[in-house]
Protein backbone atom coordinates (compact mmCIF):
# COMPACT_ATOMS: atom_id res chain seq x y z
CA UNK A 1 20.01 -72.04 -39.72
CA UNK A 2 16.93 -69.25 -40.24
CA UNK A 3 14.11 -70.61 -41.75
CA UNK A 4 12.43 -68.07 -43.91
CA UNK A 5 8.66 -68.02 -44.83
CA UNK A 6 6.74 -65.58 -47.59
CA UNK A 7 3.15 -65.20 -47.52
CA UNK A 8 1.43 -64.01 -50.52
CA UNK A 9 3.21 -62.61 -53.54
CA UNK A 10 2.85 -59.30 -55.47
CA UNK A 11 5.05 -57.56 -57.82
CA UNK A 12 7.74 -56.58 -54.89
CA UNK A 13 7.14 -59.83 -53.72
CA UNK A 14 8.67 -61.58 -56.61
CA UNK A 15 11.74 -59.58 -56.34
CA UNK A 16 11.79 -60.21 -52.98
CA UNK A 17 12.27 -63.95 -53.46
CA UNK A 18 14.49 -64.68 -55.78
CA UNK A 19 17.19 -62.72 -53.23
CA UNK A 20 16.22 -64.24 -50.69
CA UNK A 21 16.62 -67.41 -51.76
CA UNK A 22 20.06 -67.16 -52.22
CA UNK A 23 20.88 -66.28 -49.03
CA UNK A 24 21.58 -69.19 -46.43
CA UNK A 25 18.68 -71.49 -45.59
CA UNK A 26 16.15 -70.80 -48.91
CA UNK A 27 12.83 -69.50 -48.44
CA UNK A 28 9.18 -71.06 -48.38
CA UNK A 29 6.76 -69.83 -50.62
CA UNK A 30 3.35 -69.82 -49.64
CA UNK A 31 0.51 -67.93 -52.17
CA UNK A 32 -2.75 -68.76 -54.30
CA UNK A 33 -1.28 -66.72 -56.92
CA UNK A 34 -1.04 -68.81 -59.91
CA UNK A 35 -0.14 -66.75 -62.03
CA UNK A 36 3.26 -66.31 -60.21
CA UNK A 37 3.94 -69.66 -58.97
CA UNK A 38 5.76 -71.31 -61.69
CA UNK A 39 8.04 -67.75 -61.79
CA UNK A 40 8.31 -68.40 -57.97
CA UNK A 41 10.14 -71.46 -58.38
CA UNK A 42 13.69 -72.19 -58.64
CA UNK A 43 16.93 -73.04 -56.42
CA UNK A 44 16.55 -72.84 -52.61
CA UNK A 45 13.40 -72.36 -52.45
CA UNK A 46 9.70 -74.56 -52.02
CA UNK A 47 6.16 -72.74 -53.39
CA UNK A 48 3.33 -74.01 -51.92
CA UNK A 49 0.24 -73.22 -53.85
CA UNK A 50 -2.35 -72.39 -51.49
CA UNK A 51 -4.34 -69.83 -49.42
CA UNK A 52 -1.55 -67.79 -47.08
CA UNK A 53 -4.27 -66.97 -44.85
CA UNK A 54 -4.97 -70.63 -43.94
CA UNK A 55 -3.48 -71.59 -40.44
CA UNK A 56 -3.91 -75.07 -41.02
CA UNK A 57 -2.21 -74.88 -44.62
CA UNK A 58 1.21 -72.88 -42.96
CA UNK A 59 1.45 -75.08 -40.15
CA UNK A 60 1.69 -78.04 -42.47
CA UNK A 61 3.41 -76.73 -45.06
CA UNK A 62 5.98 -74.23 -42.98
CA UNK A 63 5.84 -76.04 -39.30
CA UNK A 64 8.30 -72.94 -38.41
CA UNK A 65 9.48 -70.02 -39.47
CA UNK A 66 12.24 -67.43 -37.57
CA UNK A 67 11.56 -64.41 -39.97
CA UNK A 68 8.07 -64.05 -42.01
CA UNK A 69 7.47 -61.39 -45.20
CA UNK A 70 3.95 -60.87 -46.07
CA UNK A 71 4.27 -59.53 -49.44
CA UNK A 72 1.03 -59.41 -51.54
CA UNK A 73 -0.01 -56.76 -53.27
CA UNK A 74 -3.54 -56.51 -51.69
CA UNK A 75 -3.51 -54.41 -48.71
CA UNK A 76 -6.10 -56.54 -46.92
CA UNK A 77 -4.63 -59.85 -47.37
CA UNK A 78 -1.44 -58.60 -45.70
CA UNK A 79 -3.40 -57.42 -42.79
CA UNK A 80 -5.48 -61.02 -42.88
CA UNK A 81 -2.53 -62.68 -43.17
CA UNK A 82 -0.57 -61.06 -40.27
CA UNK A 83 -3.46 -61.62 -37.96
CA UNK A 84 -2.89 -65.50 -38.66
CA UNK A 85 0.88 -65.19 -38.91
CA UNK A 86 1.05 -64.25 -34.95
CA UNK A 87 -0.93 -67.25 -33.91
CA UNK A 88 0.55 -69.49 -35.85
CA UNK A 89 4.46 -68.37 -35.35
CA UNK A 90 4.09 -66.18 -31.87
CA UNK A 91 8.05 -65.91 -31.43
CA UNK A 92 8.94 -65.16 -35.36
CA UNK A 93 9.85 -61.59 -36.87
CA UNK A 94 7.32 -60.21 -39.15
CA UNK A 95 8.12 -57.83 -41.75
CA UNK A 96 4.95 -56.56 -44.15
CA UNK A 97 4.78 -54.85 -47.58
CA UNK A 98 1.52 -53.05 -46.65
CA UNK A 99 0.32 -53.67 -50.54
CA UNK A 100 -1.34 -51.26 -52.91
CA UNK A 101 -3.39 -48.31 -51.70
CA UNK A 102 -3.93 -49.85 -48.04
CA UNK A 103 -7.18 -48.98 -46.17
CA UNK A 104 -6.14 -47.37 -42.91
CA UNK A 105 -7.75 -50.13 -41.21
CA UNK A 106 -5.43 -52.26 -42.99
CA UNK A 107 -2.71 -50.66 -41.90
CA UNK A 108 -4.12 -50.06 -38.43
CA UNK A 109 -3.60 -54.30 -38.15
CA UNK A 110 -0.33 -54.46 -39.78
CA UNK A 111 1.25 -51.62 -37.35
CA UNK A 112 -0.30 -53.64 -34.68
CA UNK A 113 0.75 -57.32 -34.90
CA UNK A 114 4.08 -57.04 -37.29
CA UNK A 115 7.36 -55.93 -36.23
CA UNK A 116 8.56 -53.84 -39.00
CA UNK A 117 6.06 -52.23 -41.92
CA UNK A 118 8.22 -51.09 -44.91
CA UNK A 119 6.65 -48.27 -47.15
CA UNK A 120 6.42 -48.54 -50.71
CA UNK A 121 9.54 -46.64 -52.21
CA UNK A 122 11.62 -46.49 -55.10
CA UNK A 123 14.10 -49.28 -53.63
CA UNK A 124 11.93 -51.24 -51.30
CA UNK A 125 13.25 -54.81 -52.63
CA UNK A 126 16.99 -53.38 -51.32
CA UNK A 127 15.40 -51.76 -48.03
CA UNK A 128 13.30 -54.69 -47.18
CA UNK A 129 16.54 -57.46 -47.73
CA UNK A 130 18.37 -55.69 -45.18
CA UNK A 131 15.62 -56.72 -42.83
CA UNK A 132 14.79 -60.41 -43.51
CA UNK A 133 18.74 -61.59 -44.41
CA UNK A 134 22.19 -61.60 -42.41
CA UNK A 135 22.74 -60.92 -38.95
CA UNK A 136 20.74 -57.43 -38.00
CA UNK A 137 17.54 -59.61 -39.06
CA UNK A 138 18.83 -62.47 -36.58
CA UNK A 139 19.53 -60.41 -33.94
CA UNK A 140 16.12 -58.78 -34.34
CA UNK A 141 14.28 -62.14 -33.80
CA UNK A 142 16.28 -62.98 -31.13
CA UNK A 143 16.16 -59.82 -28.79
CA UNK A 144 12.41 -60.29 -29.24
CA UNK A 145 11.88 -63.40 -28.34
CA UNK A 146 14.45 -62.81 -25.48
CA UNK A 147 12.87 -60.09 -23.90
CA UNK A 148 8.80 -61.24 -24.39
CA UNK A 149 10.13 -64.80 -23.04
CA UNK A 150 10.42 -63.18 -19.44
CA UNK A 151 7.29 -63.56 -17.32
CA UNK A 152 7.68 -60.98 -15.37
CA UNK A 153 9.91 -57.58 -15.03
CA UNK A 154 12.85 -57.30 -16.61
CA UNK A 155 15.84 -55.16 -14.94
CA UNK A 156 17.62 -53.20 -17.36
CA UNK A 157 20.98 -52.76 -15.47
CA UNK A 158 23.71 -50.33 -16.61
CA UNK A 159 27.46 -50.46 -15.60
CA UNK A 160 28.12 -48.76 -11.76
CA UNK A 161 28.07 -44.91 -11.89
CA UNK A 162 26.68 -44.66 -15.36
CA UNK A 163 27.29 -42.07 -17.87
CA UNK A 164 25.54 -41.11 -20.66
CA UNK A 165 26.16 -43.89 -23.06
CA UNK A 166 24.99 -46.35 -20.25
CA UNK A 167 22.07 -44.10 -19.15
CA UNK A 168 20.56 -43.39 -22.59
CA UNK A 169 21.01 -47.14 -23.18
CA UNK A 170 19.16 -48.17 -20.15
CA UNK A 171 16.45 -46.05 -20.55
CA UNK A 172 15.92 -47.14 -24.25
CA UNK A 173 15.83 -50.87 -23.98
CA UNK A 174 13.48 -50.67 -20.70
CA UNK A 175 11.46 -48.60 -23.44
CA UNK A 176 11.99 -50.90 -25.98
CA UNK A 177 10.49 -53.68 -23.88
CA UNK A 178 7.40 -51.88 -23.31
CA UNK A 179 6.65 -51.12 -26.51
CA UNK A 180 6.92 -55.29 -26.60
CA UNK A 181 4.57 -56.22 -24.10
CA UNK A 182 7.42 -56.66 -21.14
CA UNK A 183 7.40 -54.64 -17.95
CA UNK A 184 11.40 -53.28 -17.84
CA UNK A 185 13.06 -50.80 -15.39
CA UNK A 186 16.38 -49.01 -16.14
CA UNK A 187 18.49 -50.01 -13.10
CA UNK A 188 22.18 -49.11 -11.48
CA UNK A 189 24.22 -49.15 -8.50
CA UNK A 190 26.35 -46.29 -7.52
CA UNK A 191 25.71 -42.72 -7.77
CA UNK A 192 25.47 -40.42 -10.65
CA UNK A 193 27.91 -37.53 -9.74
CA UNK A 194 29.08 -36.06 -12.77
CA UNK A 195 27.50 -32.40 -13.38
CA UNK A 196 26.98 -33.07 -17.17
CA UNK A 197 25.57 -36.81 -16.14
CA UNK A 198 23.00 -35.43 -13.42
CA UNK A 199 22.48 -32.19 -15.89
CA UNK A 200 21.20 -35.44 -17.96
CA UNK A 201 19.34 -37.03 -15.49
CA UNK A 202 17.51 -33.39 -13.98
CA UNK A 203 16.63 -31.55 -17.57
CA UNK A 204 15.71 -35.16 -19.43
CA UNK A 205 13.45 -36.28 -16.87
CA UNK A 206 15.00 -39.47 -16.94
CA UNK A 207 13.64 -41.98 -13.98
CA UNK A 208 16.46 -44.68 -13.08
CA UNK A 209 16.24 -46.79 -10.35
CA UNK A 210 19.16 -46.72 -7.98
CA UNK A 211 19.70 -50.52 -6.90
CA UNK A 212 20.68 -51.53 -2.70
CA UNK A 213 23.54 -53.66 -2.71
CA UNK A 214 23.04 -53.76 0.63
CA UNK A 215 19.75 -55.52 -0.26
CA UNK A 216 20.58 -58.82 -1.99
CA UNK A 217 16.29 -59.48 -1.79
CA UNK A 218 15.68 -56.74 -4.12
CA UNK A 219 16.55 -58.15 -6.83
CA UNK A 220 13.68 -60.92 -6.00
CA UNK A 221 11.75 -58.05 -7.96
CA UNK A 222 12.84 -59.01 -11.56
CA UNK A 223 11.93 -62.19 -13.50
CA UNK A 224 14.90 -61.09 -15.90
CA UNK A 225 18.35 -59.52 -15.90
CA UNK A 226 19.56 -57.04 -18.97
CA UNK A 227 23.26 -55.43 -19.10
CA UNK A 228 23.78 -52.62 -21.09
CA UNK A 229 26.81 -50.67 -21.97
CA UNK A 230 28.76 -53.35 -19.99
CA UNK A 231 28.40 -57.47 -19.99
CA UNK A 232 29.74 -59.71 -17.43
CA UNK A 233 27.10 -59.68 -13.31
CA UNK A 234 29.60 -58.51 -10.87
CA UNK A 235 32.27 -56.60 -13.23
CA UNK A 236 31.33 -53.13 -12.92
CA UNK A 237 28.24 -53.54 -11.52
CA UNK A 238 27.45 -55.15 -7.90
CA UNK A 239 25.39 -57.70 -9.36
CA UNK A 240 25.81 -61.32 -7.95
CA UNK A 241 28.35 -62.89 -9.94
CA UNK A 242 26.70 -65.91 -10.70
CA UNK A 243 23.61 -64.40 -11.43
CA UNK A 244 21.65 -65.45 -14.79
CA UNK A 245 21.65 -62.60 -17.50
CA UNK A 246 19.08 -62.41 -20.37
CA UNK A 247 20.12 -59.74 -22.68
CA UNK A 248 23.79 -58.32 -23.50
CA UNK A 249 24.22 -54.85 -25.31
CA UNK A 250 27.23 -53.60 -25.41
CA UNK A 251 30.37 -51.88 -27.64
CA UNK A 252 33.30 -52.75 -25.37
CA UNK A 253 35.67 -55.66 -26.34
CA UNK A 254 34.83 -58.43 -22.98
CA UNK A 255 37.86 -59.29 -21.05
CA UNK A 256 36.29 -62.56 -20.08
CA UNK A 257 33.68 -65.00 -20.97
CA UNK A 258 29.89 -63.63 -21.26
CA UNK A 259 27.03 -65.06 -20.56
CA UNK A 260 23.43 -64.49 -21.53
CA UNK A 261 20.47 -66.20 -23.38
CA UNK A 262 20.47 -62.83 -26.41
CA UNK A 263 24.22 -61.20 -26.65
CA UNK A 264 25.24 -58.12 -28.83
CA UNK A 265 28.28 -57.09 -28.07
CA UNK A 266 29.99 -55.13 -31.44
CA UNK A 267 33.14 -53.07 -30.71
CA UNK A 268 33.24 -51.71 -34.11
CA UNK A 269 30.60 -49.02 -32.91
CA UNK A 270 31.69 -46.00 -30.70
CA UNK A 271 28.99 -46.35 -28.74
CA UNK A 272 25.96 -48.85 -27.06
CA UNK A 273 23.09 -46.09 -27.76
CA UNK A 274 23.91 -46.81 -31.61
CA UNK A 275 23.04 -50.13 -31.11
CA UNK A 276 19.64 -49.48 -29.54
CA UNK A 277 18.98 -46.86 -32.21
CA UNK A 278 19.47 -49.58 -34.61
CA UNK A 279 16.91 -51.73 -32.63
CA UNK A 280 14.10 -49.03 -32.27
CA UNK A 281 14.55 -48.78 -36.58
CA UNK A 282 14.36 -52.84 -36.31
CA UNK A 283 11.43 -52.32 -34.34
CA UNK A 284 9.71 -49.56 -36.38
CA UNK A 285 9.29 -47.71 -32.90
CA UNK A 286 8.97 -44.31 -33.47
CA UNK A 287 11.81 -42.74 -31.02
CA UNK A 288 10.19 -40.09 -28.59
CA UNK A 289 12.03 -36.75 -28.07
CA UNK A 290 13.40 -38.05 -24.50
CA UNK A 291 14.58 -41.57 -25.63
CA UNK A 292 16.64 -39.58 -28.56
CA UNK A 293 17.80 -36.90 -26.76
CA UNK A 294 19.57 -39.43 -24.46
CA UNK A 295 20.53 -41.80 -27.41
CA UNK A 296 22.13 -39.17 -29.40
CA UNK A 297 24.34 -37.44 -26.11
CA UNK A 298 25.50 -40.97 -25.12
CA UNK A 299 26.70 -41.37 -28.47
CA UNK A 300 28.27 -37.74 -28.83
CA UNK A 301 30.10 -37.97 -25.10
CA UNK A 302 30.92 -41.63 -25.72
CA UNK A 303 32.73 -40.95 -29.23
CA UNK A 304 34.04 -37.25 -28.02
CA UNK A 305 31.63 -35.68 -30.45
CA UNK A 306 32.75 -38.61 -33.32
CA UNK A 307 36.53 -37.52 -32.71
CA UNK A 308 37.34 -40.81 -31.38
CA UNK A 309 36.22 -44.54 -32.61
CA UNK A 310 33.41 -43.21 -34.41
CA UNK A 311 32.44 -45.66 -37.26
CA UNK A 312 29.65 -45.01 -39.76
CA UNK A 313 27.23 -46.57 -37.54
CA UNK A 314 27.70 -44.01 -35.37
CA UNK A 315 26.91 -41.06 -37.73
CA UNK A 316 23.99 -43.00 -39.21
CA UNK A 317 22.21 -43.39 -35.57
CA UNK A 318 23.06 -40.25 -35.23
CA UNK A 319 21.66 -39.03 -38.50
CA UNK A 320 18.06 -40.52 -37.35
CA UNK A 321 18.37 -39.50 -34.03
CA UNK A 322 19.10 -35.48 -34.58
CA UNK A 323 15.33 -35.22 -36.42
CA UNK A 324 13.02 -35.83 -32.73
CA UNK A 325 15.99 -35.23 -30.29
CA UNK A 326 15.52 -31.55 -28.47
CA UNK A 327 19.15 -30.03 -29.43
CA UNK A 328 18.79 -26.59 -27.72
CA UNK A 329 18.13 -29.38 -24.40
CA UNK A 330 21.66 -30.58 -25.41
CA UNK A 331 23.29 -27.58 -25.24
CA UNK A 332 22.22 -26.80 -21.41
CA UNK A 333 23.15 -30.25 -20.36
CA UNK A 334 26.83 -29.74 -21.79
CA UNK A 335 26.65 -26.66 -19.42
CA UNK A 336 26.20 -27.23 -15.92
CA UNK A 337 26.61 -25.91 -13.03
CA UNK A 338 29.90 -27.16 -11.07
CA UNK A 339 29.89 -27.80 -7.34
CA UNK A 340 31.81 -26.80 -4.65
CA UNK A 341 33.36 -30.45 -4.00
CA UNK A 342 34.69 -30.43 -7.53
CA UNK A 343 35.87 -27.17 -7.73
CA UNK A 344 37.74 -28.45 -4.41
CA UNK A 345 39.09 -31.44 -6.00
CA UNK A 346 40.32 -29.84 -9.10
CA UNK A 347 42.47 -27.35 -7.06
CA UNK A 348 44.29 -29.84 -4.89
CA UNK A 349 45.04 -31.75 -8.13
CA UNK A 350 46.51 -28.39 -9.71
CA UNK A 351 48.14 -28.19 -6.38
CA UNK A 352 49.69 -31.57 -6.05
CA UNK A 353 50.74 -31.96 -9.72
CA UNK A 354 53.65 -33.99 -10.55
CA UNK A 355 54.60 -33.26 -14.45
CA UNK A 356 57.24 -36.10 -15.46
CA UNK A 357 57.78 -35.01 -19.50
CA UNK A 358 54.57 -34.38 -20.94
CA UNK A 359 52.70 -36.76 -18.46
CA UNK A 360 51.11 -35.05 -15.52
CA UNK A 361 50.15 -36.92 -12.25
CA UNK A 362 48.64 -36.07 -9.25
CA UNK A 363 46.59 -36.81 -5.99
CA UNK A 364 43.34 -35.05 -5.04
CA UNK A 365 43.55 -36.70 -1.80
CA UNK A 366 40.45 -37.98 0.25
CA UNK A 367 37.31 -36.60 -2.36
CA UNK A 368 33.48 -36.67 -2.00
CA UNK A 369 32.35 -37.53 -5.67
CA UNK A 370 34.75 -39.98 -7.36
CA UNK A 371 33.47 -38.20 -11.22
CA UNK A 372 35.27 -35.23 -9.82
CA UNK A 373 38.37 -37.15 -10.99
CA UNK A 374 37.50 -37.10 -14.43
CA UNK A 375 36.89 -33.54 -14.59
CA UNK A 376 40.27 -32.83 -12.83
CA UNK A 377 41.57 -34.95 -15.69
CA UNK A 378 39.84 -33.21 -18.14
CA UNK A 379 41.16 -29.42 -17.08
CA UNK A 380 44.48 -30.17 -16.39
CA UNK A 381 45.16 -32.04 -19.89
CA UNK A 382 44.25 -28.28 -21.31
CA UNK A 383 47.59 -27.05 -19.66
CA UNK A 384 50.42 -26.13 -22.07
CA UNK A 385 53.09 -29.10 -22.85
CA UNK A 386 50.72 -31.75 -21.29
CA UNK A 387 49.28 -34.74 -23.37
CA UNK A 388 48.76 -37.22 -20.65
CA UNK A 389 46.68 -36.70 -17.02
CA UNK A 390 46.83 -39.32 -14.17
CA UNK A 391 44.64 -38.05 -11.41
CA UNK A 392 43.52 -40.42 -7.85
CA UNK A 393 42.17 -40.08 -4.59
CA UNK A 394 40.74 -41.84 -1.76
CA UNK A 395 36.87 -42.62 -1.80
CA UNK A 396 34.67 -45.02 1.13
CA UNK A 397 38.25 -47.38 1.03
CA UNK A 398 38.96 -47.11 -2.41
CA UNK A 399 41.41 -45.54 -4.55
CA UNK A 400 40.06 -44.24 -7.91
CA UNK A 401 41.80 -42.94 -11.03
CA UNK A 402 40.94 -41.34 -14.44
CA UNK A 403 43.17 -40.77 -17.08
CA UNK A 404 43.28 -38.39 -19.81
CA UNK A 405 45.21 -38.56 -23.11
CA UNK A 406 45.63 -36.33 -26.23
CA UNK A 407 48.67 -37.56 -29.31
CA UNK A 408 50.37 -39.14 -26.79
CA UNK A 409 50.63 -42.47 -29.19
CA UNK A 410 49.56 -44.49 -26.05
CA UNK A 411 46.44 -46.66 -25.50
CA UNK A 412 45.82 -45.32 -21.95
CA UNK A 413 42.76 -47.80 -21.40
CA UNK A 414 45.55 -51.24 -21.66
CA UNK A 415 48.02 -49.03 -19.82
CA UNK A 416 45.85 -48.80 -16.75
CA UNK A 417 44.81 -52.18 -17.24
CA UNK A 418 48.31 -53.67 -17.23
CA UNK A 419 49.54 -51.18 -14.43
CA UNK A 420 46.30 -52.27 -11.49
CA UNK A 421 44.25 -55.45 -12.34
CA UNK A 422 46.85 -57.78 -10.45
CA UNK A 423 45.34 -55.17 -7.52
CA UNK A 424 42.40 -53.65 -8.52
CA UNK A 425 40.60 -53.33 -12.07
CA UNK A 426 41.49 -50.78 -14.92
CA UNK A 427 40.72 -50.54 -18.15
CA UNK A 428 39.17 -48.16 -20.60
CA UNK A 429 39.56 -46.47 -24.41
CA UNK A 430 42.80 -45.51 -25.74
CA UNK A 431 42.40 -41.23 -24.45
CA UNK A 432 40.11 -41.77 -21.41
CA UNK A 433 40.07 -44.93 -19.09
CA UNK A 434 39.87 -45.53 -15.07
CA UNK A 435 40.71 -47.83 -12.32
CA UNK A 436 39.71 -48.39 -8.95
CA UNK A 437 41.81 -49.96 -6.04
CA UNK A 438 40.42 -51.58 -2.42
CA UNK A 439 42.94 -49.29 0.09
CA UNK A 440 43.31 -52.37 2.49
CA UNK A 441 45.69 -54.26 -0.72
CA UNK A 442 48.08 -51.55 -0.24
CA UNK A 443 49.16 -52.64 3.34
CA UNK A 444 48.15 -49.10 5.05
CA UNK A 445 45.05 -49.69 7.43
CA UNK A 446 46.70 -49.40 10.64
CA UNK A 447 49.00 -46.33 10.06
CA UNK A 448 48.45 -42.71 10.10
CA UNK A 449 46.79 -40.96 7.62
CA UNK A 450 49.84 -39.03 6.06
CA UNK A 451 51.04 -42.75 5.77
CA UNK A 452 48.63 -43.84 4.06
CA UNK A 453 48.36 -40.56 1.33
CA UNK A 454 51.99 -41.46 0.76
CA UNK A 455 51.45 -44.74 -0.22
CA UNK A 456 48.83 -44.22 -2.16
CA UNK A 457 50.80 -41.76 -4.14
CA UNK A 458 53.64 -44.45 -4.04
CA UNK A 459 51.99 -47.32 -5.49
CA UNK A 460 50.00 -45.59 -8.27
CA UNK A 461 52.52 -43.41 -9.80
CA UNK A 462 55.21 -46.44 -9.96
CA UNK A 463 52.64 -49.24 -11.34
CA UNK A 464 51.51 -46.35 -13.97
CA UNK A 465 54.98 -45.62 -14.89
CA UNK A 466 55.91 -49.02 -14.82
CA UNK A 467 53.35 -49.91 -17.19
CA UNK A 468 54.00 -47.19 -19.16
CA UNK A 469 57.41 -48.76 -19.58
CA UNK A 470 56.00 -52.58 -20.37
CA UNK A 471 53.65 -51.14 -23.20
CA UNK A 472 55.31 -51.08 -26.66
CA UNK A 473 54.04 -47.11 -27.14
CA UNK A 474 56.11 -44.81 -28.61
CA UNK A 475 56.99 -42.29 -25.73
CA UNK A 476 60.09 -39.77 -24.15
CA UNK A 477 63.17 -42.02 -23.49
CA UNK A 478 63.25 -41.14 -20.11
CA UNK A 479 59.77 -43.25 -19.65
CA UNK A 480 61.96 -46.40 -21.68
CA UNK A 481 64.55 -48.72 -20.15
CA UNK A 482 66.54 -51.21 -22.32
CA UNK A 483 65.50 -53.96 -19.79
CA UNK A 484 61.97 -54.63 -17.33
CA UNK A 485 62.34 -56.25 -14.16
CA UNK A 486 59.12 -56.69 -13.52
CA UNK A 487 55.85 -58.01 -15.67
CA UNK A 488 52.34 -57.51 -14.65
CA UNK A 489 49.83 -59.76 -16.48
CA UNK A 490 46.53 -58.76 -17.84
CA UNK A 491 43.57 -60.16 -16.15
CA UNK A 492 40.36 -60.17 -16.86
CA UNK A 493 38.27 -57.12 -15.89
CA UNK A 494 35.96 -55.11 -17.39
CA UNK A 495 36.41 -52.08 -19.44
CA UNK A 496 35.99 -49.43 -17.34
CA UNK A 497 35.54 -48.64 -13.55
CA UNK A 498 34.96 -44.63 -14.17
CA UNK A 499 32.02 -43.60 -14.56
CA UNK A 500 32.79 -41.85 -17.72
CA UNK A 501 35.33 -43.73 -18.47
CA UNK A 502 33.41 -47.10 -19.82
């Protein structure tokens, strides 16, 4: 239960706690006031009349606290009071009403040791609930004391191959923990391939660290572990499995058990840079243009421009993050230049196309950058009559695929899921999802490599089709039989193994 603890008691104040107080676990009362104490008391709630300043008096009379308001109308008591506040609850959220006309010294302290400084307005008793009650306030705490628990430096690890939702989201929360105190680097394995993702990376400046998994002693470096944009060590990311996370932030649904001292996972938001948008407002950290610019294109590219599983918390972030983000840097990134290797790919895709109805398969054969996949996807699900793209090749032993879907009334993400997980891992949102597959499961090491092409093609196009068949979607009748042979169960995995795809 959150214990909740108000120094001090102005005008707002008195609003303040009377709503409070109904909310679970009451509120503590602690002011010198006395001309608002007896109005102070009521249900769920103990007043203690006293000085709020005194550390002696609030460790006696409030031994904890998880969330603290100092609310007093003089400026300078807030400011006394959060100074005392912070040594005698080190780990608790504090929220301040700066008072009435507040020195700039005043404020100057308050900006400095609280965690979120609400100006006066119009509706600051509505504004400053949303702070101190239900679960954003909770969360708040939490992630704090999380994060400024680690002694030492925290790795702030995003899913293999990231894209822009992951990237953006690494990049905030390492700079998010700075602003705390805590030493944080944004973190990854894999390679960033995609032209729009390394347009990201090159005209944002953005510094990620790419991780060895070659080098298991690397990660000796970090006192602390952070996933973002995915949540389970060693799904996605090349992590040691049984390695001991810290901090969860993610939007995708788990398909297995999570771990980790601070989780936030919320699949009702398009996107994991809405989440740490909603943390830096927490926070009161002002956003820089960088941080922003990457927020606000991981959530545009994650939600297809808020055409797919946008929810209001989506436009909101986005909302606060369009006023420092650098738009006209936008635009370029969504305009790169595209390499040789993928202009490659996407021709012996176009080449080797299967079309099967309105669903289009194909091979791109052995490729260099596995994100070339995607945009093969992407380009052929533009051609007239299709509304479904299936595209693989052969990477370093693996077979990868990306999918593409437009009103094809299929959830392609559970398709690929249900179609390779008994053999490899697939997963993904309902229009874009991925899969990868080790090449040794599929028998072919020791024959030729025509052999091996034609198994490839073999095995993906009849586990996709005969998925297609086991999912209850609404699609051509030449893609339904009356009766299924064969069942392939879901296993766990995570959401994604594209890179844009997650």
């Amino acid at each position: 239960m959150t214990s909740r603890l108000m120094l001090g008691c102005g005008a707002v104040g008195q609003t303040l706690a009377s709503r409070i107080a109904g909310e679970q676990g009451g509120l503590t009362v602690i002011t010198d006031d006395s001309g608002r104490i007896d109005a102070l008391r009521g249900p769920n709630r103990t007043v203690t009349d006293g000085d709020p300043t005194d550390p002696e008096l609030l460790a006696e009379a409030a031994p904890s606290a998880d969330i603290v308001v100092l609310a007093d109308d003089d400026a300078e008591r807030n400011a006394a009071m959060a100074v005392t506040v912070r040594d005698v609850y080190p780990d608790a959220f504090v929220l301040a009403y700066p008072g009435e006309y507040p020195s700039e010294n005043s404020l100057s302290t308050l900006r400095e040791r609280v965690d979120q400084l609400i100006e006066p307005s119009a509706e600051i008793a509505d504004h400053v609930l949303g702070f101190v009650t239900g679960k954003g306030a909770t969360r708040t705490r939490r992630l704090r004391q999380t994060l400024t628990s680690v002694d030492g430096t925290v790795a702030v690890v995003a899913h293999d191959n990231p894209d822009p939702d992951a990237i953006g989201s690494a990049v905030a929360l390492a700079q998010l923990a700075e602003s705390l105190g805590v030493d944080a680097v944004p973190c990854h394995y894999g390679d960033i391939t995609h032209q729009e993702n390394k347009a990201m990376m090159n005209l944002l400046d953005l510094d990620l660290r790419q991780l060895d998994p070659e080098d298991p002693d690397e990660l000796g470096e970090f006192s602390g572990f952070a996933l973002v944009d995915h949540s389970r060590p060693g799904v996605n990311d090349r992590l040691p499995k049984g390695l001991a996370v810290d901090v969860v932030i993610d939007h995708h649904p788990p398909r297995g058990p999570v771990g980790g001292r601070f989780v936030d996972i919320r699949s009702e938001v398009g996107a994991t840079s809405t989440l740490l948008a909603d943390y830096f407002s927490r926070f009161d950290i002002e956003l820089d243009e960088t941080v922003a610019s990457a927020l606000l294109y991981g959530i545009r590219i994650d939600t297809d421009d808020f055409e797919r599983e946008a929810s209001e918390f989506d436009f909101e972030a986005a909302s606060e993050l369009v006023e420092y983000a650098d738009i006209s840097l936008l635009e370029r990134i969504e305009s790169p230049n595209i390499s040789a290797e993928t202009l490659e790919t996407v021709a012996r895709a176009i080449e080797n196309r299967q079309l099967d109805g309105s669903i289009l398969t194909t091979s791109a054969g052995e490729i260099n950058e596995r994100d070339s996949l995607a945009q093969a996807a992407d380009q052929l699900l533009a051609m007239e009559d299709v509304s479904t793209t299936l595209v693989f090749g052969v990477l370093d032993d693996t077979v990868y695929v990306s999918a593409r879907s437009r009103g094809a009334g299929l959830d392609l993400g559970e398709t690929l899921r249900l179609a390779f997980n008994r053999i490899g891992s697939g997963g993904g949102h309902s229009d874009m999802a991925g899969a990868q597959i080790p090449l040794d499961v599929l028998g072919t090491v020791d024959d030729t490599g025509e052999t091996v092409q034609s198994a490839v093609e073999d095995v993906v196009r009849d586990r996709f089709f005969e998925a297609l068949r086991e999912r209850p979607f609404e699609l051509p009748d030449e893609y339904v039989s009356e009766v299924t042979e064969f069942e392939f169960p879901m296993l766990s995995g995570d959401r994604s193994t594209a890179t844009d795809e997650g």
